[in-house]
Structures are given as structure tokens and as C-alpha cells.
N, C-alpha and C. Protein backbone atom coordinates (compact mmCIF):
# COMPACT_ATOMS: atom_id res chain seq x y z
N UNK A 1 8.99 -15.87 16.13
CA UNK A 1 8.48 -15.87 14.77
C UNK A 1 9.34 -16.80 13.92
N UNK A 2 8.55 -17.31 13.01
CA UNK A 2 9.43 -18.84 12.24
C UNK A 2 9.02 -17.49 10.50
N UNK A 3 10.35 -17.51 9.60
CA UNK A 3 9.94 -16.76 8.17
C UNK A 3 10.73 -18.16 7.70
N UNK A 4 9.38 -18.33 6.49
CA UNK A 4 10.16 -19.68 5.66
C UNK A 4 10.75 -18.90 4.40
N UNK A 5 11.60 -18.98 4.18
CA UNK A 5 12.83 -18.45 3.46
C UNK A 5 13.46 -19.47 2.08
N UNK A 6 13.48 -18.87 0.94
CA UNK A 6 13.79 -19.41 0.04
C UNK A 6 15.35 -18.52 -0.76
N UNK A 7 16.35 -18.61 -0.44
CA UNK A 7 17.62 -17.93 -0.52
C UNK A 7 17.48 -17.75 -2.21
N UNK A 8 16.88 -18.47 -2.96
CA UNK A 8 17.01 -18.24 -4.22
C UNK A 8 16.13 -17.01 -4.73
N UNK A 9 15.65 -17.09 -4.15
CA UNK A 9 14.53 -15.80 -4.33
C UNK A 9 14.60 -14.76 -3.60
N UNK A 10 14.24 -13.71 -4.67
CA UNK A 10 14.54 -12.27 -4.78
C UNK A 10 13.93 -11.62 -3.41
N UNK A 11 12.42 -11.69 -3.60
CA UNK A 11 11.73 -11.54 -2.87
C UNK A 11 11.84 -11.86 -1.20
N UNK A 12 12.14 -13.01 -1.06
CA UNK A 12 12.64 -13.49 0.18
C UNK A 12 13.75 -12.78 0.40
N UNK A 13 14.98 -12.98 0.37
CA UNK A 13 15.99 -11.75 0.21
C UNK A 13 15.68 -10.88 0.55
N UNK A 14 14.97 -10.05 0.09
CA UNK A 14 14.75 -8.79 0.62
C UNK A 14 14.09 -8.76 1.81
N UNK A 15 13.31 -9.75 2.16
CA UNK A 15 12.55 -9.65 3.41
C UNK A 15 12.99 -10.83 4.43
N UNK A 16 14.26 -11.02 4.21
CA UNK A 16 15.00 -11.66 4.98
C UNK A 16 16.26 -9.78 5.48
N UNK A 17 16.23 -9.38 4.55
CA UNK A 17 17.31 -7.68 5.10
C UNK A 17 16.20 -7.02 5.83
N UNK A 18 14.73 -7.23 5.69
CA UNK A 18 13.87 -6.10 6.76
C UNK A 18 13.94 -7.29 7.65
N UNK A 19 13.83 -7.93 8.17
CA UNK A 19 13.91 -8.52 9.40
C UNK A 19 15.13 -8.56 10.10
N UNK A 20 16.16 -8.78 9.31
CA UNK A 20 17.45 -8.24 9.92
C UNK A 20 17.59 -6.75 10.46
N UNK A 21 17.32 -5.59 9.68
CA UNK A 21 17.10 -4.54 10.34
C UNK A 21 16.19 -4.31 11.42
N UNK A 22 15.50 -4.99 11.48
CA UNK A 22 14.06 -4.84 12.41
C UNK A 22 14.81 -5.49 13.93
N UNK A 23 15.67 -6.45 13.54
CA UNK A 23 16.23 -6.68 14.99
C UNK A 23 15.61 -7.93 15.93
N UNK A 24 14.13 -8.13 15.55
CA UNK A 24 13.32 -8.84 15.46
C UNK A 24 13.90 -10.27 16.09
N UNK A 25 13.95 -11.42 16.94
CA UNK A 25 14.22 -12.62 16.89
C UNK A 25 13.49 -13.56 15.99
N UNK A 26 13.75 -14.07 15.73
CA UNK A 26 13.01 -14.56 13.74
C UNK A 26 14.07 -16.15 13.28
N UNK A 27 13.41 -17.56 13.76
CA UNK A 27 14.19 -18.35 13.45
C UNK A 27 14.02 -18.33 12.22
N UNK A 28 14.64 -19.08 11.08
CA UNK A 28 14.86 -19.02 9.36
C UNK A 28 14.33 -20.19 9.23
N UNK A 29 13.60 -20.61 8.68
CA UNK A 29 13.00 -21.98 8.18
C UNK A 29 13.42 -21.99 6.67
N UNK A 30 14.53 -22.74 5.91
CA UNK A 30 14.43 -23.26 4.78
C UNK A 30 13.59 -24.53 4.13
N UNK A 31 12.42 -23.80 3.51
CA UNK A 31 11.72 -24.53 3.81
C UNK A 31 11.47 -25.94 2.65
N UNK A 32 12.53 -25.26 1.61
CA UNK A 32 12.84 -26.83 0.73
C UNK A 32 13.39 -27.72 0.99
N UNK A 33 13.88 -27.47 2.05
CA UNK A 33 15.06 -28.60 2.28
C UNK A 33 14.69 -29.13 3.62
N UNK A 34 14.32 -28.55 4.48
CA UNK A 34 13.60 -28.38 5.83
C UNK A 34 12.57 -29.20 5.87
N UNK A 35 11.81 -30.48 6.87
CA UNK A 35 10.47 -31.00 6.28
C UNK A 35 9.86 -29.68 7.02
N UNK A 36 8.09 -30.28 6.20
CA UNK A 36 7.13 -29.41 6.62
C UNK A 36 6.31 -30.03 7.00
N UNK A 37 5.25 -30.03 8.26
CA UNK A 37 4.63 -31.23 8.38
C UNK A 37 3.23 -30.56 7.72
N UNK A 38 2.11 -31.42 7.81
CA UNK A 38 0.84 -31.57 7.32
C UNK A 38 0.14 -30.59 8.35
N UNK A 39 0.49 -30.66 9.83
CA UNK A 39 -0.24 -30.01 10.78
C UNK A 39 0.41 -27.86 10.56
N UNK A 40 2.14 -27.79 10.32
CA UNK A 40 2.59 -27.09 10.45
C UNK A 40 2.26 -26.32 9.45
N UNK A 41 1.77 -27.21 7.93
CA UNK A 41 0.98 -26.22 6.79
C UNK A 41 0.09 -25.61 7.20
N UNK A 42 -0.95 -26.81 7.72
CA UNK A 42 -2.28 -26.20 7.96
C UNK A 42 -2.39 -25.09 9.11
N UNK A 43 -1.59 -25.17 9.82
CA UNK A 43 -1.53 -23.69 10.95
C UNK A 43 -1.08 -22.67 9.77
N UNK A 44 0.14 -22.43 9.29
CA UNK A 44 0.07 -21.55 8.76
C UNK A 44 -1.08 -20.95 7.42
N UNK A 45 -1.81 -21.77 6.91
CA UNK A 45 -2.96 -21.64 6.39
C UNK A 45 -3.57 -20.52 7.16
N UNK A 46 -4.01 -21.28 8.24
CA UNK A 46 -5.00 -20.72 9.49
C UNK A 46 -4.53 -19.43 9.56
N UNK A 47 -3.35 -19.60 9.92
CA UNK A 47 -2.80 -17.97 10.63
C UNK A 47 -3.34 -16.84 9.20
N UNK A 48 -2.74 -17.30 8.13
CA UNK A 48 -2.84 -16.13 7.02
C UNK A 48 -4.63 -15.95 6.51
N UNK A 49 -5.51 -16.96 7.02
CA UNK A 49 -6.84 -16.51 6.54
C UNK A 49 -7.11 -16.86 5.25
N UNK A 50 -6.63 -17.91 4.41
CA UNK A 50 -6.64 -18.08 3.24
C UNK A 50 -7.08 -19.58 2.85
N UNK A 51 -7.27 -19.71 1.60
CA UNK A 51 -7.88 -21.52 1.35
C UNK A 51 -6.18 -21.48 0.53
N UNK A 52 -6.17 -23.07 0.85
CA UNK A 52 -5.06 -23.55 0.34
C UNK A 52 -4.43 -23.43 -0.70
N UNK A 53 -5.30 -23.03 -1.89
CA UNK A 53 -4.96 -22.74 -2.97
C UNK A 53 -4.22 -21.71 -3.34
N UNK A 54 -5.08 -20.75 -2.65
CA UNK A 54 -4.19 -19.35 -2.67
C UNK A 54 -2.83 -18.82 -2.25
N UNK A 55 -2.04 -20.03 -1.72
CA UNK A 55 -1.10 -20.50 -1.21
C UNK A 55 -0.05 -20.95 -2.08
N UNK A 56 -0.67 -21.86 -3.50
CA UNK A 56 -0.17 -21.92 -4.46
C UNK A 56 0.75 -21.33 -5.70
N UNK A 57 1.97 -21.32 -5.54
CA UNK A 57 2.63 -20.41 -7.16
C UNK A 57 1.83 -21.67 -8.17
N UNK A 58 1.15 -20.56 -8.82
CA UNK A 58 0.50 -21.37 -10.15
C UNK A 58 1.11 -21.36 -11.37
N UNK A 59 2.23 -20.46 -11.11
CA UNK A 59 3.25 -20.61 -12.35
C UNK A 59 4.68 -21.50 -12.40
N UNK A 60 4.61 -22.30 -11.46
CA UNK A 60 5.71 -23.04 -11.49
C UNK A 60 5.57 -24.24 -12.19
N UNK A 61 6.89 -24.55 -13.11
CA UNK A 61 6.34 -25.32 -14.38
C UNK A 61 6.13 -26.85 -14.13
N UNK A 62 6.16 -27.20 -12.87
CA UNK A 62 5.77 -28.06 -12.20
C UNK A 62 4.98 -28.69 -12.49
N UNK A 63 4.11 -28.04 -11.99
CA UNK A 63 2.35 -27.68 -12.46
C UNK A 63 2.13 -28.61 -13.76
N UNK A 64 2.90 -27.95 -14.69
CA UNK A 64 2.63 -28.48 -16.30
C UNK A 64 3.41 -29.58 -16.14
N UNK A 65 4.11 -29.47 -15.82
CA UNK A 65 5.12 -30.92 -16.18
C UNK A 65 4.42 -32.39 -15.49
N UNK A 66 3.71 -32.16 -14.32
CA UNK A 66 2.76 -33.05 -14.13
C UNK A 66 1.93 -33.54 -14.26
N UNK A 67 1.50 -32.37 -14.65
CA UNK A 67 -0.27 -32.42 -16.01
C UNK A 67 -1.12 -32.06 -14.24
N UNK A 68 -0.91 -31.58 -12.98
CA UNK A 68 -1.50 -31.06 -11.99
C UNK A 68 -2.97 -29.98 -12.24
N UNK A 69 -4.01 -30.92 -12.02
CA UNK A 69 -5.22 -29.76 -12.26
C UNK A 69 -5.66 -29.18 -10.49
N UNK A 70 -5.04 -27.84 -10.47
CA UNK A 70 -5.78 -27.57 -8.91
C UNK A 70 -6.72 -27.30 -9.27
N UNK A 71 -7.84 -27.32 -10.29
CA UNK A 71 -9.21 -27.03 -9.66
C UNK A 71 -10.12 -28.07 -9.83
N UNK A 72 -9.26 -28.76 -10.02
CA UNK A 72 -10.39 -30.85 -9.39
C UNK A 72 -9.67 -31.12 -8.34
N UNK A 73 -9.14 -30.34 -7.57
CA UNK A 73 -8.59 -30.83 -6.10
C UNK A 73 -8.98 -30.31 -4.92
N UNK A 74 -9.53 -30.80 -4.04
CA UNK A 74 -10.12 -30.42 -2.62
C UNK A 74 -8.59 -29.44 -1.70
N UNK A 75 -9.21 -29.11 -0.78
CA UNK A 75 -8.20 -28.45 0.01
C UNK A 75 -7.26 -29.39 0.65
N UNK A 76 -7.62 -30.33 1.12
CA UNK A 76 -6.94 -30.90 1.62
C UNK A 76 -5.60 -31.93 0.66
N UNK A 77 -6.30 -32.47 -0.74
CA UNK A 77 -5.29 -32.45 -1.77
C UNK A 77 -4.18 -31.62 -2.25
N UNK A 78 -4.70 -30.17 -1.92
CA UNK A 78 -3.38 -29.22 -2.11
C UNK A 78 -2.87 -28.89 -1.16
N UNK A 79 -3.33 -29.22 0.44
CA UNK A 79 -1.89 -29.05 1.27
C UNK A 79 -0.88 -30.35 0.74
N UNK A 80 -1.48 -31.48 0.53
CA UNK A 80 -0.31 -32.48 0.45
C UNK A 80 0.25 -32.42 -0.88
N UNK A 81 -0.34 -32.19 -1.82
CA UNK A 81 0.76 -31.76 -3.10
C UNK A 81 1.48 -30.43 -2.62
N UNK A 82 1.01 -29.60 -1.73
CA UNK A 82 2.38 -28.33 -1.28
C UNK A 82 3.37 -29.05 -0.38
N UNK A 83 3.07 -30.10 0.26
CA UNK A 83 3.93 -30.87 1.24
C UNK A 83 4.78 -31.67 0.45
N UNK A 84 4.38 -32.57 -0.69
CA UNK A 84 5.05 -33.23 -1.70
C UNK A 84 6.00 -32.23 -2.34
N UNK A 85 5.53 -31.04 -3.16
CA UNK A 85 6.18 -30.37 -3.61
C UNK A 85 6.42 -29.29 -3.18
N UNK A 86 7.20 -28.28 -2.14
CA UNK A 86 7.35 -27.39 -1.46
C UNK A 86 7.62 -25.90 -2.18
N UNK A 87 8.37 -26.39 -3.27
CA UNK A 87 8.69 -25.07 -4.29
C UNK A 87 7.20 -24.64 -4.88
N UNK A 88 6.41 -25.27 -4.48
CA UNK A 88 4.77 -24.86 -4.87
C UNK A 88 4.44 -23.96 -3.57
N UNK A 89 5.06 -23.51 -2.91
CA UNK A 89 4.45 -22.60 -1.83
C UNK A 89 4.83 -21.16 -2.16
N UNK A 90 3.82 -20.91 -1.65
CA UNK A 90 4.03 -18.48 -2.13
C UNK A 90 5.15 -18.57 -1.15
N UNK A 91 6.11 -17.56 -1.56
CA UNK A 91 7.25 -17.32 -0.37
C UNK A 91 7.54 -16.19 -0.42
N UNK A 92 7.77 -15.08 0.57
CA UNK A 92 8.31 -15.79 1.71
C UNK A 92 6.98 -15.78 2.58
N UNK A 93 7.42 -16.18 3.59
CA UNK A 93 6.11 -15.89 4.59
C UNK A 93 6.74 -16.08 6.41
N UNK A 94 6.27 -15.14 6.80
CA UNK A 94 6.31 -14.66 8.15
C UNK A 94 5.15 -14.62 9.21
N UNK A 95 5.52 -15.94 10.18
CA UNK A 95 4.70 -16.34 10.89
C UNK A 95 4.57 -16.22 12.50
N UNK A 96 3.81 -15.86 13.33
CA UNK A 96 4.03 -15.63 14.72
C UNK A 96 3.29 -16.91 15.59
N UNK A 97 2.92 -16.40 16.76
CA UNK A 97 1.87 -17.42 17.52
C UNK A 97 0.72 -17.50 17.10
N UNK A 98 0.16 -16.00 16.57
CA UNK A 98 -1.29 -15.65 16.23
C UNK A 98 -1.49 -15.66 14.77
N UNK A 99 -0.54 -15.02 13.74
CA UNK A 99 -1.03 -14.68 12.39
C UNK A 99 0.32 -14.73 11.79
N UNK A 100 -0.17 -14.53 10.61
CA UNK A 100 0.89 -15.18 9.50
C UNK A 100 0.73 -14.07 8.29
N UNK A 101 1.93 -13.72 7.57
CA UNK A 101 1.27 -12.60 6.09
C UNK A 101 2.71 -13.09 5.25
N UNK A 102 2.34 -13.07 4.08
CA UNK A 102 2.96 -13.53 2.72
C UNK A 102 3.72 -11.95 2.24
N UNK A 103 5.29 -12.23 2.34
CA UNK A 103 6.05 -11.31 1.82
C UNK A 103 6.11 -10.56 0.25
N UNK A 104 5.00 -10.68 -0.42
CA UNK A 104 4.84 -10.20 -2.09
C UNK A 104 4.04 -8.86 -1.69
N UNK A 105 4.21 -7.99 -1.95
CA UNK A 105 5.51 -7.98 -1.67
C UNK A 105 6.42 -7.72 -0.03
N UNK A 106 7.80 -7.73 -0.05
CA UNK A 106 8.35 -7.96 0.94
C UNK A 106 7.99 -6.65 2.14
N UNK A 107 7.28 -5.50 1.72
CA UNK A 107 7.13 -4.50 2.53
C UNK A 107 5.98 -5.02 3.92
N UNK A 108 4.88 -6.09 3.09
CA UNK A 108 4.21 -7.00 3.89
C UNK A 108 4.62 -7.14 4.96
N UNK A 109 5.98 -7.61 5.61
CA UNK A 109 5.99 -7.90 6.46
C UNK A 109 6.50 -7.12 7.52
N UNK A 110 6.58 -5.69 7.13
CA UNK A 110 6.73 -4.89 7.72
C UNK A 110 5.29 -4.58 9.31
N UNK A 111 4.31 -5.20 8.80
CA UNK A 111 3.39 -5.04 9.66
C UNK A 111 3.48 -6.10 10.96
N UNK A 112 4.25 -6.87 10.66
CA UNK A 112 4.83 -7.78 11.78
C UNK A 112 5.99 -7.87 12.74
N UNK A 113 6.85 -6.40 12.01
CA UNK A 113 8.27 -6.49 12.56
C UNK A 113 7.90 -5.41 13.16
């Protein structure tokens, strides 16, 4: 299992300590600093069952500071603005061979460990 992990965040944190308890083998993907490729988004897309968007923190001031409209953008425009800008991804998230689920909260991923 790959969990992309954001140390600044709360949320992650915490579901970086249930996977530690869980015992689980679980490589750490930092995933700001870490590349991400275009194919490795779109699997995890796949795995979680979701359109790209929903994938999106829509409150990051990013967003505004760019003047970014996601809803004149196709799916495939917002994997590569999440690839351009990575701090635009929901975090944390915990991924296997088969499926993928978004740590908000972090008890989420209890169904994987």
C-alpha cells in the first residue's frame, strides 16, 4: 500500500499513527515534494471511484490567487492542474492494488488496515 502523506497536516498525521498501529507495510509517499505522474493520478482516481474534481481542496487560496475556474475545466484539465499544483489534492489518501479511500476523515482508512 502507497498513503500520500502531507506531514503538515493534521489529518494526515493522524492517519499516518493508525497505520503505524495497524502494523500494516505502507510505503509513505510525500507527495509535494515527491513527483506524481499523470498515469499514477489517474489510477488513483480509478481506485477511489471518483471524477477528478472531487479530488480537489477547493479552498486552497491557490485557486483565487490564480483566478482557476474548475467548472470550465474538463477532467482531464484537472488532473494536470493537480499534477502542476499538488497541494490541490484531498489528503491523505491510502492506496492498495485494487482501491483507494481518502483519509477525511482519518478513521476512513481504517477499512483498509
Amino acid at each position: 500500500m502507497i498513503y500520500y502523506h502531507n506531514p503538515r497536516c493534521s489529518k494526515s498525521r493522524e492517519g499516518l499513527k493508525l497505520i503505524e498501529k495497524s502494523k500494516k507495510k505502507v510505503e509513505i509517499k510525500l507527495y509535494l515534494s515527491e513527483d506524481i505522474t499523470n498515469a499514477e493520478l489517474s489510477d488513483v482516481i480509478k481506485k477511489l471511484e471518483i471524477k477528478p474534481i472531487e479530488l480537489v481542496r477547493k479552498k486552497e487560496k491557490i485557486l483565487k490567487e490564480k483566478n482557476i475556474a474548475l467548472d470550465k475545466m474538463s477532467d482531464n484539465d484537472i488532473i494536470l492542474l493537480l499534477l502542476k499544483y499538488p497541494v490541490l489534492i484531498e489528503r491523505p489518501i491510502l492506496i492498495s492494488d485494487t482501491n483507494a479511500v481518502v483519509g477525511r476523515p482519518p478513521e476512513n482508512l481504517k477499512i483498509m488496515l
